[in-house]
Structures are given as structure tokens and as C-alpha cells.
Protein backbone atom coordinates (compact mmCIF):
# COMPACT_ATOMS: atom_id res chain seq x y z
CA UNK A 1 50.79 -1.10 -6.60
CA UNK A 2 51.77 -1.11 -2.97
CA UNK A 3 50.16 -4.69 -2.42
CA UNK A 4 53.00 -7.29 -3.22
CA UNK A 5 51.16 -7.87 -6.42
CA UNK A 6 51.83 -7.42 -10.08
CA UNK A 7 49.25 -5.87 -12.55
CA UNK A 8 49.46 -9.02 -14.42
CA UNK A 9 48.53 -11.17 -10.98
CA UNK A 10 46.05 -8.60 -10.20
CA UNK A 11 43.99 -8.92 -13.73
CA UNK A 12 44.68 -12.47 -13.87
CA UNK A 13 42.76 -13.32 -10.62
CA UNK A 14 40.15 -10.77 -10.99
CA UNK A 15 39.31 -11.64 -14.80
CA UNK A 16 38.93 -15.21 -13.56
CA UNK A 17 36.06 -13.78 -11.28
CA UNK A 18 34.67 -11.33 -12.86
CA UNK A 19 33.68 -13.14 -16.09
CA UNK A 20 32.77 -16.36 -15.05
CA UNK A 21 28.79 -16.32 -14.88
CA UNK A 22 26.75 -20.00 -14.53
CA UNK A 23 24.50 -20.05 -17.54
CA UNK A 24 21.55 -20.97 -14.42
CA UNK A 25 21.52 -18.30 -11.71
CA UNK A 26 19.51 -19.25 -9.16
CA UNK A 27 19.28 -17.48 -5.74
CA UNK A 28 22.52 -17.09 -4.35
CA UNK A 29 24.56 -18.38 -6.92
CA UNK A 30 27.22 -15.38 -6.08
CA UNK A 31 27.37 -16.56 -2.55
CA UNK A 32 30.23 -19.10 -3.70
CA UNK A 33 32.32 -15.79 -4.98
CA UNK A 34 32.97 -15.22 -0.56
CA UNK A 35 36.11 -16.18 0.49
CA UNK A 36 35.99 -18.39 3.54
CA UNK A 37 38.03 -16.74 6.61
CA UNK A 38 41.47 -17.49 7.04
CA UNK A 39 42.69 -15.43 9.79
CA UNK A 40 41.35 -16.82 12.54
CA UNK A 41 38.36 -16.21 15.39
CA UNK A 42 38.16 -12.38 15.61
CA UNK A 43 37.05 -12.07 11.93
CA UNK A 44 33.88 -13.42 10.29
CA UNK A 45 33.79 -16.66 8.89
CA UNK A 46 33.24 -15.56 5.05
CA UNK A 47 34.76 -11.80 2.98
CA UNK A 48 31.83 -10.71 0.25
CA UNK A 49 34.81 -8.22 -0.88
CA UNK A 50 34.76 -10.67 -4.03
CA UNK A 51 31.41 -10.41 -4.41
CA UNK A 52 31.07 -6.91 -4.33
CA UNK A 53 33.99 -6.80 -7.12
CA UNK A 54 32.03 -9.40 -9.64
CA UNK A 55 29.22 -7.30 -11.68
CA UNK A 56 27.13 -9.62 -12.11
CA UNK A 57 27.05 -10.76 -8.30
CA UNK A 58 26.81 -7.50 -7.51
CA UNK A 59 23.78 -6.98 -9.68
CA UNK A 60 21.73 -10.42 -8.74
CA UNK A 61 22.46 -10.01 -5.05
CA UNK A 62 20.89 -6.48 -4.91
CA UNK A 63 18.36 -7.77 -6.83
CA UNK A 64 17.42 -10.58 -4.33
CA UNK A 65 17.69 -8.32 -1.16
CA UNK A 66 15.36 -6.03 -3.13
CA UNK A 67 12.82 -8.66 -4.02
CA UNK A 68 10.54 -8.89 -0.83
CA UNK A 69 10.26 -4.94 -0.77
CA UNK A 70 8.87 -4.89 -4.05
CA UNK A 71 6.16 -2.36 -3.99
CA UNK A 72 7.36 -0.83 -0.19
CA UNK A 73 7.71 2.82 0.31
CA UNK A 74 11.52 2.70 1.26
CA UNK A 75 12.74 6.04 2.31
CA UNK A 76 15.92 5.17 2.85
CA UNK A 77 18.62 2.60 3.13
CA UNK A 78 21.26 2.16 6.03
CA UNK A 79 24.16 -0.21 6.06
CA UNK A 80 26.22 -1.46 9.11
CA UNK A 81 29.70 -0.56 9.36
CA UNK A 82 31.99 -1.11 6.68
CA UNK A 83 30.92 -4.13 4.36
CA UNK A 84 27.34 -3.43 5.12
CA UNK A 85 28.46 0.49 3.57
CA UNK A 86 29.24 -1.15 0.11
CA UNK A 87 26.57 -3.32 0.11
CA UNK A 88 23.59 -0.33 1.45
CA UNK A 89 25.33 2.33 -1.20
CA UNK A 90 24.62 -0.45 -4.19
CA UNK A 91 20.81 -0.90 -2.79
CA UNK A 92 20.41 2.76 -2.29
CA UNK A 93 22.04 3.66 -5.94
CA UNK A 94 19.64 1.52 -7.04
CA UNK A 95 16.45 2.79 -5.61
CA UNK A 96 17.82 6.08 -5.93
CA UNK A 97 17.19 6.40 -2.42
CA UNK A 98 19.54 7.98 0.15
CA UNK A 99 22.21 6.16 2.82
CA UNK A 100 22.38 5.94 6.23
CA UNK A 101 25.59 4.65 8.20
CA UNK A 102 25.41 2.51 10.78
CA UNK A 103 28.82 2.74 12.77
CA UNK A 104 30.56 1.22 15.64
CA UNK A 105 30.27 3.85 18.38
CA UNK A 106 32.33 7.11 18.64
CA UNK A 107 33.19 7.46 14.82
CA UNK A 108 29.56 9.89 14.44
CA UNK A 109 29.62 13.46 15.41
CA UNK A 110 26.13 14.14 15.94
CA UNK A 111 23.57 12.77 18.17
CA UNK A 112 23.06 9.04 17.85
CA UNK A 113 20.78 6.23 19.46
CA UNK A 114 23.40 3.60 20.62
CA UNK A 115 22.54 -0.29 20.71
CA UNK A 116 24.94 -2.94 22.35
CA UNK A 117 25.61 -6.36 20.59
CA UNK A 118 27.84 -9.24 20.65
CA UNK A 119 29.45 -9.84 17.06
CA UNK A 120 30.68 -13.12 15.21
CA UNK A 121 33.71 -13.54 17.50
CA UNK A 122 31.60 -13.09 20.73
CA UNK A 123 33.03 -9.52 21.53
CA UNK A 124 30.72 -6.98 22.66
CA UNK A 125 30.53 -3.77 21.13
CA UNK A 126 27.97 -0.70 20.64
CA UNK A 127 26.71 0.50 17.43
CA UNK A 128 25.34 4.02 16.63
CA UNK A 129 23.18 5.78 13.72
CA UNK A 130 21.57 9.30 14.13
CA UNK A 131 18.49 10.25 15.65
CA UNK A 132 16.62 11.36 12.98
CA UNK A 133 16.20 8.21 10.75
CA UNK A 134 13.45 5.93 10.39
CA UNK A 135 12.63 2.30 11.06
CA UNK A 136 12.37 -0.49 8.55
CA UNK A 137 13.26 -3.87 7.21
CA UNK A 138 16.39 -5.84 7.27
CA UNK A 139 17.96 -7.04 4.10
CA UNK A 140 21.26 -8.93 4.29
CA UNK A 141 23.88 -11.64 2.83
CA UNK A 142 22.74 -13.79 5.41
CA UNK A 143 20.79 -13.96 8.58
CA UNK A 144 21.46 -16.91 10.83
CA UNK A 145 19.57 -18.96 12.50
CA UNK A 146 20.66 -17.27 16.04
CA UNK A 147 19.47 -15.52 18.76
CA UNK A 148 20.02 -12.48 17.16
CA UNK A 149 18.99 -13.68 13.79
CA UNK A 150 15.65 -14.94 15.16
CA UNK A 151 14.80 -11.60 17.14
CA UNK A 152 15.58 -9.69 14.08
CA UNK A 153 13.16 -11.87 11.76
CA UNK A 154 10.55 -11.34 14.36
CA UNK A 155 10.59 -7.46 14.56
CA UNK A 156 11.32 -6.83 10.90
CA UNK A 157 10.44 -7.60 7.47
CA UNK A 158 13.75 -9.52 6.35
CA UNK A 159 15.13 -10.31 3.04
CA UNK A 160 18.79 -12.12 2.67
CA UNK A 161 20.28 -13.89 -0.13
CA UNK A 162 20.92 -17.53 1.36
CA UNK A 163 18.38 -20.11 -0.17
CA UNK A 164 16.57 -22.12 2.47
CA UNK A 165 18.93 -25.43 0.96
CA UNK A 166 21.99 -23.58 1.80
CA UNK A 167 20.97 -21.85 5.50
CA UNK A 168 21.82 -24.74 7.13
CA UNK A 169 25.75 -24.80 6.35
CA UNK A 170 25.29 -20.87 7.14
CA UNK A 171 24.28 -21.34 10.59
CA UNK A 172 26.90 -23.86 10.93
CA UNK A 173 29.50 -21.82 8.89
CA UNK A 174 30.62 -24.64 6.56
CA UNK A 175 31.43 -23.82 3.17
CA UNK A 176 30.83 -26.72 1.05
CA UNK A 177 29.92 -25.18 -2.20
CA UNK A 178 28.79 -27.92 -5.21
């Protein structure tokens, strides 16, 4: 496999995620499937990749970004670079709407609008998306309680998957899980 695992590692680990469902699912139950960061400073704090491999998870979290926009014309769905692109492509399968990229500047060859920001480890960087899209709402994991996370809940109609109990450990980024 090229990974320093074997198959039998592989399905054991994965089975173990991928089948266990709580008989209540409330609102972010699947948030516990993120694994908290280990690597240090320059990467975010939790990895939905094991969310986005559990069906189930997959299916309620779409769901609950979907919720608020019940009854919206959406047009179109655009992700931010990389996790937000798994995460978009299942919302926009699902409406059976089409997907826009959002991606860190230089990797789009055609004309692009360009917005600085500072990401999770502080860093600035620019992202870019193509002229010719539209505006909309904001639906995501999470959306802190920060600067950046207020400004965005006061231009756009916002929809993330973190129940009001659990923001607080969010903006914090403590795990805690019970």
C-alpha cells in the first residue's frame, strides 16, 4: 500500500469508524470522528479526513450545513482549498448543483478576484476564485467565535455544524468530547 500499513490495519481501524453510529444523533454527533492536531502550530487544530470517510457522518453533516438553506435558490456551491473541496463536492452532489474552487492564490489560470487573510496558524496568505461566480451564504464545520468568524456571520447567511453547547470548546480549541 505505500503507507507503512497493512490491509488488515487499514480495515481494522476504518471498520471501527465507519460502523459505529450512536443510536441518538443529535447535531454534530460526527464532530467527535476529527482527529485533534498532532503536528504542531502550522496546521489546524482538528483533521475532518475521518469524517469525510464515515457514511453516515458524511451524510448528517451535509445534512446540517444544508438545513438553514432549506427552500434558497442555491446556484452553486464553492469550497475553500482542499478540505473545504471534499466537503463543497458532497453539498453540491447533493443539490445537484455545480462546484466552485476556492484556492490559495496562483494555482487558477483564469481571471480571479483575490482576498488576503490570516489562517489558523496566524500566516497570511491570499485566496482566489474566478470572476464570474456569484455571492452567497457560508456553510461550514465550524465558525469561530473570531474576528473573522464574526464578520463573516454578519455579511452572510451562515450554517455550521457545531451546536451552540459545544462552540465554546471550538473557539477555545479543546477537544473534550463526552
Amino acid at each position: 500500500m505505500g503507507c507503512g500499513f497493512t490491509p488488515r490495519q487499514v480495515n481494522s481501524s476504518l471498520h471501527m469508524d465507519l460502523r459505529h453510529v450512536p443510536a441518538a444523533r443529535e447535531k454534530g454527533w460526527y464532530l467527535a470522528l476529527m482527529a485533534p492536531n498532532t503536528k504542531g502550530p502550522h496546521y489546524a487544530w482538528l483533521d475532518p479526513s475521518r469524517l469525510y470517510c464515515h457514511p453516515q457522518g458524511l451524510q448528517d453533516c451535509v445534512a446540517d450545513l444544508l438545513q438553514p438553506f432549506q427552500g434558497d435558490p442555491i446556484d452553486l456551491v464553492a469550497g475553500i482549498d482542499a478540505m473545504g473541496f471534499i466537503l463543497g463536492a458532497a453539498v453540491a452532489a447533493k443539490l445537484r448543483k455545480g462546484f466552485l474552487a476556492i484556492r490559495k492564490a496562483g494555482h487558477l489560470c483564469v481571471e480571479t478576484l483575490t482576498e488576503p487573510y490570516t489562517d489558523y496558524s496566524g500566516r497570511e496568505k491570499v485566496m482566489e476564485m474566478r470572476t464570474d461566480t456569484v455571492t452567497a451564504g457560508v456553510a461550514a464545520i465550524c465558525i469561530e467565535d473570531s474576528e473573522g468568524g464574526r464578520w463573516i456571520r454578519e455579511r452572510y447567511k451562515c450554517a455550521h455544524c457545531v451546536p451552540p453547547r459545544l462552540q465554546p470548546r471550538f473557539d477555545r480549541h479543546q477537544m473534550g468530547w463526552e
